[in-house]
C-alpha atoms as a PDB file:
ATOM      1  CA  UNK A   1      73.238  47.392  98.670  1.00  0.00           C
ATOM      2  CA  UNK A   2      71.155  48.661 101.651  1.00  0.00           C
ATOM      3  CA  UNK A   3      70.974  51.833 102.482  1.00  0.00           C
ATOM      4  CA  UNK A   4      74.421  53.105 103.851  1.00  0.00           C
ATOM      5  CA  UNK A   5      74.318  55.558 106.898  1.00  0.00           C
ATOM      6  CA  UNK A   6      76.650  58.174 108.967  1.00  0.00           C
ATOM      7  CA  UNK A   7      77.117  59.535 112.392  1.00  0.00           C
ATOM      8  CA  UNK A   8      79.708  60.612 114.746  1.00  0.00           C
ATOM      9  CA  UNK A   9      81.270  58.011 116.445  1.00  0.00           C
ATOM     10  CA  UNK A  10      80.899  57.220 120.210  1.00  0.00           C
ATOM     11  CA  UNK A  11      82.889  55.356 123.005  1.00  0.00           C
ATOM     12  CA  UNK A  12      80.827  52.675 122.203  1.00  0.00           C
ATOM     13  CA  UNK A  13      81.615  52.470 118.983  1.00  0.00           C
ATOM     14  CA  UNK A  14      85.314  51.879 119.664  1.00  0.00           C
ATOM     15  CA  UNK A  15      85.388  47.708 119.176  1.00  0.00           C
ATOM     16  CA  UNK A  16      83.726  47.470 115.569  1.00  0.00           C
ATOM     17  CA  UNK A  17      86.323  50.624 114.886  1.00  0.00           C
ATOM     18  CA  UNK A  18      88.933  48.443 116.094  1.00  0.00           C
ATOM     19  CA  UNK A  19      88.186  45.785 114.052  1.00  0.00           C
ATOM     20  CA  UNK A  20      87.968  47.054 110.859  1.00  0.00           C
ATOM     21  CA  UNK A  21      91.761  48.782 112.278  1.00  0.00           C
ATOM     22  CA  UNK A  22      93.069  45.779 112.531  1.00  0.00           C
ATOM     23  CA  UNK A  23      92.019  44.045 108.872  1.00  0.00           C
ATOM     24  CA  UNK A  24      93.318  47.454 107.410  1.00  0.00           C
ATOM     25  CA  UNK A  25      96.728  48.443 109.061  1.00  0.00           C
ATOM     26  CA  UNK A  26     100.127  46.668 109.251  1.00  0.00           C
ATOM     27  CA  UNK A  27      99.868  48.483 112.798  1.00  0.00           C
ATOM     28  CA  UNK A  28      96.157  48.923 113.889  1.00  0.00           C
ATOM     29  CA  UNK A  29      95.155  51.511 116.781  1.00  0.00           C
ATOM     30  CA  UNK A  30      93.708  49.409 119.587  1.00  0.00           C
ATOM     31  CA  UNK A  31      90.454  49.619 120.826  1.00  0.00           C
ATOM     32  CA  UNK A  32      91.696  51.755 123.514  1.00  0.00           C
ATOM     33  CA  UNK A  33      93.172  54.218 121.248  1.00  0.00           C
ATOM     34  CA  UNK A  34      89.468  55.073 119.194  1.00  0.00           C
ATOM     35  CA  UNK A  35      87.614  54.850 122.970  1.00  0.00           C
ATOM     36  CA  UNK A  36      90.021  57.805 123.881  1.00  0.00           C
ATOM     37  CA  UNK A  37      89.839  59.675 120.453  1.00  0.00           C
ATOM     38  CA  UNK A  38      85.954  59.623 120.994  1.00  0.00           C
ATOM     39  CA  UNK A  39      85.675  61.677 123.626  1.00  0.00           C
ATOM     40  CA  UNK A  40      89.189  63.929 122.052  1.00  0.00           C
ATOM     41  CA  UNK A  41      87.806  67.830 121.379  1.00  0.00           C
ATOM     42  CA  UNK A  42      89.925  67.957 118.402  1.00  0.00           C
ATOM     43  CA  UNK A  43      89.193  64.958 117.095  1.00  0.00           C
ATOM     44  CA  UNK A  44      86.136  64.553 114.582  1.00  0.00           C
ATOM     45  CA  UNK A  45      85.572  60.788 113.454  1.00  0.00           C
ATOM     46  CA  UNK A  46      82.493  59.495 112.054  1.00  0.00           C
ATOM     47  CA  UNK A  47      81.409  56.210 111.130  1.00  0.00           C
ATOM     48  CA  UNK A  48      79.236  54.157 108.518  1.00  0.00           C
ATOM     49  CA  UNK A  49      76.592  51.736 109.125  1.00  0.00           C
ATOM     50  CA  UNK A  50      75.384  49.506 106.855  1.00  0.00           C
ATOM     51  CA  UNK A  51      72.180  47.267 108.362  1.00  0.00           C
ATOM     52  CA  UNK A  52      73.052  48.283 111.599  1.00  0.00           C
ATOM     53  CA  UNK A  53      76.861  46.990 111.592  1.00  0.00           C
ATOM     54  CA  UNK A  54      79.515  49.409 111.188  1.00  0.00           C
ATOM     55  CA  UNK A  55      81.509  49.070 108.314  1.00  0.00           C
ATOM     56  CA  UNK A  56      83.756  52.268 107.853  1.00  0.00           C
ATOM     57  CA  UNK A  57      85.480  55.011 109.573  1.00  0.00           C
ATOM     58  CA  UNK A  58      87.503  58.270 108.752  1.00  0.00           C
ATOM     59  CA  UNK A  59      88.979  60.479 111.808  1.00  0.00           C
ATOM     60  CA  UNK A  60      90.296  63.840 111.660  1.00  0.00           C
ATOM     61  CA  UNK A  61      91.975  66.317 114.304  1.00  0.00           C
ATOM     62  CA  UNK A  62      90.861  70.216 113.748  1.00  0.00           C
ATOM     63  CA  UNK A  63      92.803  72.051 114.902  1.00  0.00           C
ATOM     64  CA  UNK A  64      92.066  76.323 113.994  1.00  0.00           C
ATOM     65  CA  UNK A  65      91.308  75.956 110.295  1.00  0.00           C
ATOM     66  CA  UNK A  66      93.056  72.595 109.480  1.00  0.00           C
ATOM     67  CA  UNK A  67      91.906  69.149 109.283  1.00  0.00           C
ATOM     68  CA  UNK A  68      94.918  66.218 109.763  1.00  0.00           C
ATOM     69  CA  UNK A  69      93.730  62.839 108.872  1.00  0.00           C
ATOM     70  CA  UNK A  70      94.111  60.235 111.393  1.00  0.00           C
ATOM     71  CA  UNK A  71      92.970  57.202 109.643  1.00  0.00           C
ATOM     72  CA  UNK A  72      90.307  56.066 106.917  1.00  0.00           C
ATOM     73  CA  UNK A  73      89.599  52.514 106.465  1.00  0.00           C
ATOM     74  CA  UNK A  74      86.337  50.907 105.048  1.00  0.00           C
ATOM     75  CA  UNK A  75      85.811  46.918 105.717  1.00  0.00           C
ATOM     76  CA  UNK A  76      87.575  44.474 103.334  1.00  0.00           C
ATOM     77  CA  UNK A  77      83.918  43.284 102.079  1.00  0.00           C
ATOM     78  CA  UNK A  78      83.281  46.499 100.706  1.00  0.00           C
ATOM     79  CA  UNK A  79      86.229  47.684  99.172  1.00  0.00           C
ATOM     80  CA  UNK A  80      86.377  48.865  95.688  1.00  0.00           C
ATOM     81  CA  UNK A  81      82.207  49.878  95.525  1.00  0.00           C
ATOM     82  CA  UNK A  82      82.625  53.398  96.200  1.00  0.00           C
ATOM     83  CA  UNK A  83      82.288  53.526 100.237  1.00  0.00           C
ATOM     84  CA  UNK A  84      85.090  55.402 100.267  1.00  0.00           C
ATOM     85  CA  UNK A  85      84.834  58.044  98.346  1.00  0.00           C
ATOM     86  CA  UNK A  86      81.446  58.826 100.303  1.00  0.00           C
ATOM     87  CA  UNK A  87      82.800  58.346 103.661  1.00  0.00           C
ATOM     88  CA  UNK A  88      85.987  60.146 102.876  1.00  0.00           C
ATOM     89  CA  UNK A  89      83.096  62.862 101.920  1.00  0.00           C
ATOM     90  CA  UNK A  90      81.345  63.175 104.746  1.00  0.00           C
ATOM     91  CA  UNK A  91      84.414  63.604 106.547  1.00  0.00           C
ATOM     92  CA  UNK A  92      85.543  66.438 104.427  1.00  0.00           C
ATOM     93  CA  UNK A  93      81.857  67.531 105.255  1.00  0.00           C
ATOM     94  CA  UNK A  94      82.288  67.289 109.064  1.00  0.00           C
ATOM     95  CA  UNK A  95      85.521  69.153 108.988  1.00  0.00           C
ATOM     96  CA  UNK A  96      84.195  71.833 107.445  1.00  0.00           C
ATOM     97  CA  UNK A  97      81.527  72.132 109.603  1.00  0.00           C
ATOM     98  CA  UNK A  98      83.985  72.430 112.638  1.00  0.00           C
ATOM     99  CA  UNK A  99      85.995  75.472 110.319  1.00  0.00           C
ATOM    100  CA  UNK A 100      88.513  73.827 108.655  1.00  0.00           C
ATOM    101  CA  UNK A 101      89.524  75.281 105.359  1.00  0.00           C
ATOM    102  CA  UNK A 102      92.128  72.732 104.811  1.00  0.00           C
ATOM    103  CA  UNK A 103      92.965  68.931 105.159  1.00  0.00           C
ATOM    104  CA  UNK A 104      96.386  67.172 104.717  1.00  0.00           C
ATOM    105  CA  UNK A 105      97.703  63.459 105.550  1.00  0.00           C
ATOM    106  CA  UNK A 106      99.936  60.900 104.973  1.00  0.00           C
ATOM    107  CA  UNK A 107      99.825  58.310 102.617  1.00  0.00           C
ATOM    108  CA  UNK A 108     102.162  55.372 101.634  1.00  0.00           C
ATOM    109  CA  UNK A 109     103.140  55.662  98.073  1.00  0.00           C
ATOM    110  CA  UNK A 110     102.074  52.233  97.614  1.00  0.00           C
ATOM    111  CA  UNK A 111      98.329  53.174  98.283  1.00  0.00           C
ATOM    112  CA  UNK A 112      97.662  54.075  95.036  1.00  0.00           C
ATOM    113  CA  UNK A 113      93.932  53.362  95.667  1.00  0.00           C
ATOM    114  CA  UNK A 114      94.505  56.304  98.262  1.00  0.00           C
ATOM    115  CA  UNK A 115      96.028  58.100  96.452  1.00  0.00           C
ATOM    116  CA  UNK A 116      93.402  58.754  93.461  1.00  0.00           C
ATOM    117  CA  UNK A 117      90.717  58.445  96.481  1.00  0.00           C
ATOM    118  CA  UNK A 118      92.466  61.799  97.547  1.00  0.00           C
ATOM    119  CA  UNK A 119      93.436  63.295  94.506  1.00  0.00           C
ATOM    120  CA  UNK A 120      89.833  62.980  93.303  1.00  0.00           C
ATOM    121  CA  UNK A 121      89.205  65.320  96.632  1.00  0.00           C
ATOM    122  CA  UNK A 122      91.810  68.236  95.287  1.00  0.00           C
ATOM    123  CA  UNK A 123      94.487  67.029  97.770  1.00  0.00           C
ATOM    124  CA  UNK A 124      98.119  66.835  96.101  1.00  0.00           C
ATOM    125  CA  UNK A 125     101.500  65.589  96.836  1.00  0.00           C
ATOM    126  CA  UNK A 126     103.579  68.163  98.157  1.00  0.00           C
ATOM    127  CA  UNK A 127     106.890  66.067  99.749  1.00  0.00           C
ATOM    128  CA  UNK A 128     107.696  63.113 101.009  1.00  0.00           C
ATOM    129  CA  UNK A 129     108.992  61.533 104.940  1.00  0.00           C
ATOM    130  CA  UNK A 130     111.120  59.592 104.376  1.00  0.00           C
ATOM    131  CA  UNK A 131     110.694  55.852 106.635  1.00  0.00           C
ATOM    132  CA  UNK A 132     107.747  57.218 108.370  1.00  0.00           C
ATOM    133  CA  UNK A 133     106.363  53.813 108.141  1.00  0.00           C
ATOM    134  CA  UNK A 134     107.833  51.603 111.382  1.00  0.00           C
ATOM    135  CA  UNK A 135     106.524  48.088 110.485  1.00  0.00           C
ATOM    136  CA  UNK A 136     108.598  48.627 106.795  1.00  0.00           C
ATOM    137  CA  UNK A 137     110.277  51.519 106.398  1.00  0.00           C
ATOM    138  CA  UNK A 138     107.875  52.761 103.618  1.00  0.00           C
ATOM    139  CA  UNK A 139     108.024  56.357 103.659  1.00  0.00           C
ATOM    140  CA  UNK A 140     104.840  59.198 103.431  1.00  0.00           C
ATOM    141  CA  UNK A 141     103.598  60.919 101.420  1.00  0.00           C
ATOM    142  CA  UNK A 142     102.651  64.092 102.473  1.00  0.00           C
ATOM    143  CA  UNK A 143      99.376  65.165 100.646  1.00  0.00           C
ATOM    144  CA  UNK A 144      97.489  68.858 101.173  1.00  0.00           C
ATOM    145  CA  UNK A 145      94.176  70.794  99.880  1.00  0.00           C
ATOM    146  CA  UNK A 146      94.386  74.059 101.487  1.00  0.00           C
ATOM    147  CA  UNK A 147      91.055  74.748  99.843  1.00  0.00           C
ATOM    148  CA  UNK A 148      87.944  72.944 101.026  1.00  0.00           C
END
């Protein structure tokens, strides 16, 4: 594999974010919706680059000393070779960097990829909401690591 790269994601960035949305979510963010979290003070979202393509992205809001995870999602092509885990990283790195101490999200119970991808980060289960997924039903669950 070539060498994989990260950086902050720009405005510019927002269609190839998009895309990679849409062939990971039963209800992707639009283009329109990454354009505005670019430019969002509490948002922190990077991106990874592989030969000059994006093929990644995690997103968090800080907010005082906690992280809430907006989305991860790594390009079908590359699932299951450990992009992840190091994007899901670097995240947790550029979190920290902006003061956050801890980092929770939401999870479908389904995701058990997810799930150990998180677990293997300290986070743990700590309830459930119920139908929080719209496009099934599905509901969350609610995952924490109050210490990074």
């Amino acid at each position: 594999m070539s060498q994989l790269t990260f950086r902050a994601m720009t405005q510019d960035d927002a269609a190839a974010v998009a895309a990679i949305e849409e062939q990971s979510f039963a209800m992707p963010w639009k283009r329109e919706d990454f354009w505005r979290e670019a430019k969002n003070e509490l948002a922190t979202y990077i991106v990874g680059e592989l030969d000059g393509k994006i093929v990644a992205y995690a997103g968090a809001w800080v907010s005082f000393n906690q992280a809430e995870v907006m989305s991860v999602a790594v390009a079908p092509e590359l699932r299951g070779q450990g992009v992840g885990t190091i994007l899901f990283g670097e995240l947790i790195k550029a979190v920290k960097a902006r003061g956050a101490t801890a980092i929770t999200l939401e999870v479908r119970p389904s995701n058990t990829a997810a799930i150990k991808l998180y677990k293997n980060f300290g986070l743990r289960s700590v309830g459930r909401r119920k139908g929080y997924y719209l496009d099934n039903g599905e509901d969350a669950l609610i995952m924490w690591n109050t210490r990074l």
